[in-house]
N, C-alpha and C. Protein backbone atom coordinates (compact mmCIF):
# COMPACT_ATOMS: atom_id res chain seq x y z
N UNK A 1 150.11 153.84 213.57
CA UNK A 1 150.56 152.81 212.64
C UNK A 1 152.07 152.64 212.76
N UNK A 2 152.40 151.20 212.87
CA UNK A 2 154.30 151.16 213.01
C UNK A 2 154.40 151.08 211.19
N UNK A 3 155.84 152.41 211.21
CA UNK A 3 156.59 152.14 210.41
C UNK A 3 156.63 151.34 209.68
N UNK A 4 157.18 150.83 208.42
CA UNK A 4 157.08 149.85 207.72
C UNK A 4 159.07 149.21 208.27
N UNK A 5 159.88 149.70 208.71
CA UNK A 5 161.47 149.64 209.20
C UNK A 5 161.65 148.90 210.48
N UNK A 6 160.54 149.52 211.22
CA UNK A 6 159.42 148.85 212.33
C UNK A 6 159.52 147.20 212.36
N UNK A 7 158.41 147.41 211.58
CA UNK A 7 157.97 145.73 211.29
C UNK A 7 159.10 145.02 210.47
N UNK A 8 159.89 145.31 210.29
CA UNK A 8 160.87 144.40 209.38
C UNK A 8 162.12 144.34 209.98
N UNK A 9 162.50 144.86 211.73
CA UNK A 9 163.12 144.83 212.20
C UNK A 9 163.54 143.06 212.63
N UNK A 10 164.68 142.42 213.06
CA UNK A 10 164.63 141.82 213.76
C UNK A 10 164.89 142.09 215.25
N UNK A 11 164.23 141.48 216.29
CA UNK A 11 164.47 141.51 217.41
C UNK A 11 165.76 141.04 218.29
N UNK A 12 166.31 142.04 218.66
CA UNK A 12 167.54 141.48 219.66
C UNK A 12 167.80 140.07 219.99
N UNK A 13 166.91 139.38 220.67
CA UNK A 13 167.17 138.17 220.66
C UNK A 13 167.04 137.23 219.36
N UNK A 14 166.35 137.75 218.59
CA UNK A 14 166.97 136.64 217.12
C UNK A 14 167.41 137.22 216.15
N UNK A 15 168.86 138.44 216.61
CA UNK A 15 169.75 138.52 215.82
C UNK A 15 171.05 137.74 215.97
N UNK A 16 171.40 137.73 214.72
CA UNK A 16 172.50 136.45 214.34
C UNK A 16 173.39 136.76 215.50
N UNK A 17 174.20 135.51 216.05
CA UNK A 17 175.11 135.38 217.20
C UNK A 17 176.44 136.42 216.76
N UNK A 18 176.58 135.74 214.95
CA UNK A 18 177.77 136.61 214.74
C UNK A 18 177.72 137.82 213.72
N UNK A 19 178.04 138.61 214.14
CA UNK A 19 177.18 139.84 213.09
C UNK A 19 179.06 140.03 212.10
N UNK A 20 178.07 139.59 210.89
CA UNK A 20 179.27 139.45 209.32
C UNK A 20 178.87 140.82 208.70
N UNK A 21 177.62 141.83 209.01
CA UNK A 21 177.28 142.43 207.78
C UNK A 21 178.26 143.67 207.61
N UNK A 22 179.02 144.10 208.57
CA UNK A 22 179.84 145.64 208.59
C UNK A 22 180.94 144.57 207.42
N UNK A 23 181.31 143.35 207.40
CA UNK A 23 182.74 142.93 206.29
C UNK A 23 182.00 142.66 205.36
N UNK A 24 180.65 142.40 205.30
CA UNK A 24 180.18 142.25 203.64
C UNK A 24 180.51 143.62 202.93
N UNK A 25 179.68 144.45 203.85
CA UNK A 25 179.54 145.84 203.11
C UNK A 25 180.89 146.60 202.94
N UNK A 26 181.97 146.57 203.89
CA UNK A 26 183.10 146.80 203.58
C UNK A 26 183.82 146.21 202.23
N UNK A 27 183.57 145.03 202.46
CA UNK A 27 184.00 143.95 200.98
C UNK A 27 183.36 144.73 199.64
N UNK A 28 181.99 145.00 200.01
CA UNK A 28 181.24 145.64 198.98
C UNK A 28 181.88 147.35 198.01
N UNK A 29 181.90 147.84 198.97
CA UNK A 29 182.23 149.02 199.02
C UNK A 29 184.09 149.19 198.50
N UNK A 30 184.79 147.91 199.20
CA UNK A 30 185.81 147.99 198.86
C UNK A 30 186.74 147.84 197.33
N UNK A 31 185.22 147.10 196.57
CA UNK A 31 185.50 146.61 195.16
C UNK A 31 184.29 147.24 194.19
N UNK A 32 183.77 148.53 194.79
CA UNK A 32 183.12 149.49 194.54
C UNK A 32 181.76 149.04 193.50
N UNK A 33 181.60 147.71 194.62
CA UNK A 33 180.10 147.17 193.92
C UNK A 33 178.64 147.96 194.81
N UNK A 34 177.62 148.18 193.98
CA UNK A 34 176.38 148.64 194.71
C UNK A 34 175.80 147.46 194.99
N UNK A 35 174.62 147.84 196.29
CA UNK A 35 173.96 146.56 196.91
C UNK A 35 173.20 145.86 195.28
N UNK A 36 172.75 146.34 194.13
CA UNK A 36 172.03 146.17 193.04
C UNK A 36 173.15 144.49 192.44
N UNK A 37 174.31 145.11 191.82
CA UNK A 37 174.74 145.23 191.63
C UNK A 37 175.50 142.98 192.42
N UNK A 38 175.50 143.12 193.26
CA UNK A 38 175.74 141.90 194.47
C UNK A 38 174.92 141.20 194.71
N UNK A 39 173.55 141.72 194.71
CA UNK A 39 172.20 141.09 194.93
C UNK A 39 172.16 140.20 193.34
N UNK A 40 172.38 140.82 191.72
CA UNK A 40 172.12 140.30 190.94
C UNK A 40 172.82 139.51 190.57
N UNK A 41 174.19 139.69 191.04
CA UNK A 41 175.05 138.58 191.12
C UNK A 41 174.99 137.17 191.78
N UNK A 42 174.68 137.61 192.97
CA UNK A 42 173.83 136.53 193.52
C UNK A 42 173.16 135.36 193.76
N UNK A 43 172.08 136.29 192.99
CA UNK A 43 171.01 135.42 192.75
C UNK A 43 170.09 135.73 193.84
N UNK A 44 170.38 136.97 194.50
CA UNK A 44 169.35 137.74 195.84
C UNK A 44 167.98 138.93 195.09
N UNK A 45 167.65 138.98 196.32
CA UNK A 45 167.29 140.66 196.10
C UNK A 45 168.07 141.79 196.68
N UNK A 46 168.21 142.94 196.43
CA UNK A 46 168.36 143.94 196.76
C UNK A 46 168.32 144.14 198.78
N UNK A 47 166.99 143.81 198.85
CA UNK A 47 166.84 144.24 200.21
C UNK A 47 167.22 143.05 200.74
N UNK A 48 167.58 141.95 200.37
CA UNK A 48 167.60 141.01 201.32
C UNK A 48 169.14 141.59 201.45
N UNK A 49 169.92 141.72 200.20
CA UNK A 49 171.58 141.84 200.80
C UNK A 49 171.42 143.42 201.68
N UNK A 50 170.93 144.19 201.90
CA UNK A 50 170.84 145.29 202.28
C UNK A 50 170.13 145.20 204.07
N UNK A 51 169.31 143.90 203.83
CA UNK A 51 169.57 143.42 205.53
C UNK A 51 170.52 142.41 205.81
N UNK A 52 171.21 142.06 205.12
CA UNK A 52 172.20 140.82 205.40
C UNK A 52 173.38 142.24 205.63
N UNK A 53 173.45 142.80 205.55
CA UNK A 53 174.59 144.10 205.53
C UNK A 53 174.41 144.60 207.53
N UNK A 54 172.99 144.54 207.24
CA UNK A 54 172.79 145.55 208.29
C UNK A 54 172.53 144.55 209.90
N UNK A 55 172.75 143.05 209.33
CA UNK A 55 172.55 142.10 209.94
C UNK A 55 171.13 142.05 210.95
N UNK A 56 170.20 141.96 210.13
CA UNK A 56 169.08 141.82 209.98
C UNK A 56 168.00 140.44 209.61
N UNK A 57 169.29 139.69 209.44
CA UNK A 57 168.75 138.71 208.73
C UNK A 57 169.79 137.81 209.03
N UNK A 58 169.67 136.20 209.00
CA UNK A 58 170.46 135.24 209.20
C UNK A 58 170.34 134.43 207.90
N UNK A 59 171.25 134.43 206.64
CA UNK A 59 171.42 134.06 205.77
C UNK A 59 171.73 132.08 204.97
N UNK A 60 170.77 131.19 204.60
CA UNK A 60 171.17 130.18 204.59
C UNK A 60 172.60 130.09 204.39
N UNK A 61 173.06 128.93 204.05
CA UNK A 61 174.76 129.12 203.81
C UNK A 61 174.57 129.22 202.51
N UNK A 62 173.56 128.23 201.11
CA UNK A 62 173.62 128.77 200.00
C UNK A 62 173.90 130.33 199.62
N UNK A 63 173.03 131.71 200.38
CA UNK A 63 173.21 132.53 200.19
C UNK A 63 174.17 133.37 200.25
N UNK A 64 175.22 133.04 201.39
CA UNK A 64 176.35 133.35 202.29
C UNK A 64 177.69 133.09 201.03
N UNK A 65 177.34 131.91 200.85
CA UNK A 65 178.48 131.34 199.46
C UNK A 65 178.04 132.05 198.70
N UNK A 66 176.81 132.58 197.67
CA UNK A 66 176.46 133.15 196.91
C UNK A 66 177.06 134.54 196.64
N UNK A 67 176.86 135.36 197.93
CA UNK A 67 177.70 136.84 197.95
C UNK A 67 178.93 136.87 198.60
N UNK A 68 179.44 135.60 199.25
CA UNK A 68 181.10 135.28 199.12
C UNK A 68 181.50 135.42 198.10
N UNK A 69 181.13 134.70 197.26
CA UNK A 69 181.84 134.22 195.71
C UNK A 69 181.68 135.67 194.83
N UNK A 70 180.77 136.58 194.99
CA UNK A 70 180.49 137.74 194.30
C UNK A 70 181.60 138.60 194.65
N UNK A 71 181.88 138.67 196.15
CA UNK A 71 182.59 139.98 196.66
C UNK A 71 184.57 139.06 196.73
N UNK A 72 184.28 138.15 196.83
CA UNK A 72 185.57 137.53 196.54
C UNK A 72 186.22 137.39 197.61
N UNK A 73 185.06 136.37 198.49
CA UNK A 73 185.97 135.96 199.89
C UNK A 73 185.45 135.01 200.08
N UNK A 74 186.12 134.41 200.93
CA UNK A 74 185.97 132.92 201.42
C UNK A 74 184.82 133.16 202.75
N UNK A 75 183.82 132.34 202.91
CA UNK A 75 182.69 132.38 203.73
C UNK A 75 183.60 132.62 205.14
N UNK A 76 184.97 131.68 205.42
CA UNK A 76 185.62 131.60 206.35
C UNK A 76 186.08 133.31 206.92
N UNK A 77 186.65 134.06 205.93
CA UNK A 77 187.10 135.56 206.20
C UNK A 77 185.92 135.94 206.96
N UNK A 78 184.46 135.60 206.84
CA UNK A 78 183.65 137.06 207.35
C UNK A 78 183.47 136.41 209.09
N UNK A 79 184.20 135.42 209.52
CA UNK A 79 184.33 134.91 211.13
C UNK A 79 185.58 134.86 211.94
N UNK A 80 186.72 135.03 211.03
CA UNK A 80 187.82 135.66 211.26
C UNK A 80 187.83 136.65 212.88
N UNK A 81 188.77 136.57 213.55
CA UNK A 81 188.81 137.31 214.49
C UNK A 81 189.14 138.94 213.49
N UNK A 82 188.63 139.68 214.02
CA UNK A 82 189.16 141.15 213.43
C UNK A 82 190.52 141.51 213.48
N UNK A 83 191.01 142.15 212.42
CA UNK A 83 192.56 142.24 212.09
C UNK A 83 193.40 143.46 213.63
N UNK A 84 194.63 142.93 213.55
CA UNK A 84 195.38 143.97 214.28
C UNK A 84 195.39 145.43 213.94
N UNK A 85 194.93 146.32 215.11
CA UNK A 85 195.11 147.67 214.52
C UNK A 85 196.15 147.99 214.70
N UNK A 86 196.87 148.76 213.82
CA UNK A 86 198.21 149.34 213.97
C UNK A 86 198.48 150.77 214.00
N UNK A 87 198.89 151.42 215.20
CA UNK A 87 198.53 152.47 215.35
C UNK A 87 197.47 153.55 215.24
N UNK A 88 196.50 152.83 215.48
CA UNK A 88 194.96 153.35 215.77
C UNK A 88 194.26 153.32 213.84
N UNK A 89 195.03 152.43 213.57
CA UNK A 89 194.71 152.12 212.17
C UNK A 89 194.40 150.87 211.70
N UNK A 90 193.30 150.49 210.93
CA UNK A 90 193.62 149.03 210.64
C UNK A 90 194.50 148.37 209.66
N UNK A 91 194.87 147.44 210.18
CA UNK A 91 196.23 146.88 209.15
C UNK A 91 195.41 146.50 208.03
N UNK A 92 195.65 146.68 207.08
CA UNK A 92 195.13 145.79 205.75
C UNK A 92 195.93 145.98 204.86
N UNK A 93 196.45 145.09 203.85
CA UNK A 93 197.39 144.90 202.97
C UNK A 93 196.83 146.58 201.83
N UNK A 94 195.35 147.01 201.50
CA UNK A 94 195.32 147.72 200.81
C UNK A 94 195.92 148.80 201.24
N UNK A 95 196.59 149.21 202.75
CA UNK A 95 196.78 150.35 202.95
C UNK A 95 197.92 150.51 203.00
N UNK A 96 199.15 149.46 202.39
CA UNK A 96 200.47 148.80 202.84
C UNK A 96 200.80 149.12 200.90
N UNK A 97 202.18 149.47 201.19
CA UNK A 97 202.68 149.64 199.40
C UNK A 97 204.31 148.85 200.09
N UNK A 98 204.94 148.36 198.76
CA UNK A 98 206.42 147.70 198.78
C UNK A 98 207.64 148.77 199.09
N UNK A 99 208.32 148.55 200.54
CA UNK A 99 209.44 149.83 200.69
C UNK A 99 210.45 149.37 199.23
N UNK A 100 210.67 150.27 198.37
CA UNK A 100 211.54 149.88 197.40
C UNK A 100 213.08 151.02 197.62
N UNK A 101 212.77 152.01 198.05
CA UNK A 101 214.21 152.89 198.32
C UNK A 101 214.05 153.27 199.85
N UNK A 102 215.06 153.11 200.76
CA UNK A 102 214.98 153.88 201.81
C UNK A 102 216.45 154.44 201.83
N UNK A 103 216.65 155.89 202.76
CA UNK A 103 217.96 155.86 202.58
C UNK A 103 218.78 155.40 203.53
N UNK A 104 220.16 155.73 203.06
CA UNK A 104 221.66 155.47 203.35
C UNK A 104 221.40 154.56 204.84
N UNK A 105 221.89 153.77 204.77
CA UNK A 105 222.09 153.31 206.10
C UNK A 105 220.64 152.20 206.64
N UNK A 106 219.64 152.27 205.91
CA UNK A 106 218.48 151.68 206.62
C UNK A 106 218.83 150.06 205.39
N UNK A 107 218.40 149.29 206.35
CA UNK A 107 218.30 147.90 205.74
C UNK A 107 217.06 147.11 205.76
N UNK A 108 216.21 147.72 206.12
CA UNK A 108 214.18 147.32 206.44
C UNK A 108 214.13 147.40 205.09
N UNK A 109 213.42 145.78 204.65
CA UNK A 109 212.55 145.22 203.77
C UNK A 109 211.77 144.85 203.76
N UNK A 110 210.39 144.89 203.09
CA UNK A 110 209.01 144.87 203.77
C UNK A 110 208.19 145.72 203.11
N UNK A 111 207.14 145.84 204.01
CA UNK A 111 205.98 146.19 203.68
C UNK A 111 205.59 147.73 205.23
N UNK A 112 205.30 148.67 204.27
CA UNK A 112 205.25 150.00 205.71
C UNK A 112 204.07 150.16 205.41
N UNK A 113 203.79 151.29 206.71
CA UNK A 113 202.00 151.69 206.06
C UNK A 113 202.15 152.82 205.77
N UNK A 114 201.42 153.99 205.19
CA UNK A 114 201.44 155.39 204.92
C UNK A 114 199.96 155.82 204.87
């Protein structure tokens, strides 16, 4: 008997061209919502955002706007080329704080990473 993970797989060739689900779930995770939680926001189920994560699934655009608007991004962010890594790190503003003192002699204003 196949699995029930099995049968609910999609097949290589009709998975989505552009796979969004690693920035949903990042998005998700980043504003420390559960899949429950996004799905009811929604207006989903559970498993459907939990294969839309795992890109499993090719999402109408109603739905796409639906858990955009939940996780608080623009449909446009999840096709975005992927951000610059910076020093084997990814740049993202959350990982960036305001230089407010440096000493004697330095004149860099901005934004550093730590």
């Amino acid at each position: 008997m196949t699995s029930r993970r099995t049968r609910l797989a999609v097949p290589d060739q009709e998975r989505p061209a552009v796979l969004i689900g690693n920035r949903l779930r990042s998005a998700r995770k980043l504003r420390g919502l559960t899949l429950d939680q996004v799905a009811q926001s929604a207006g989903l189920t559970k498993g459907f955002v939990s294969r839309l994560e795992r890109d499993d699934v090719s999402p109408s655009v109603a739905s796409l706007v639906a858990v955009c608007e939940t996780l608080g991004l623009r449909v446009g962010e999840l096709f975005d080329p992927p951000q610059t890594s910076v020093s084997g790190r990814r740049f993202q503003e959350s990982n960036c704080r305001r230089v407010s003192s440096l000493p004697a002699g330095w004149n860099f204003t901005g934004r550093a990473m730590f």
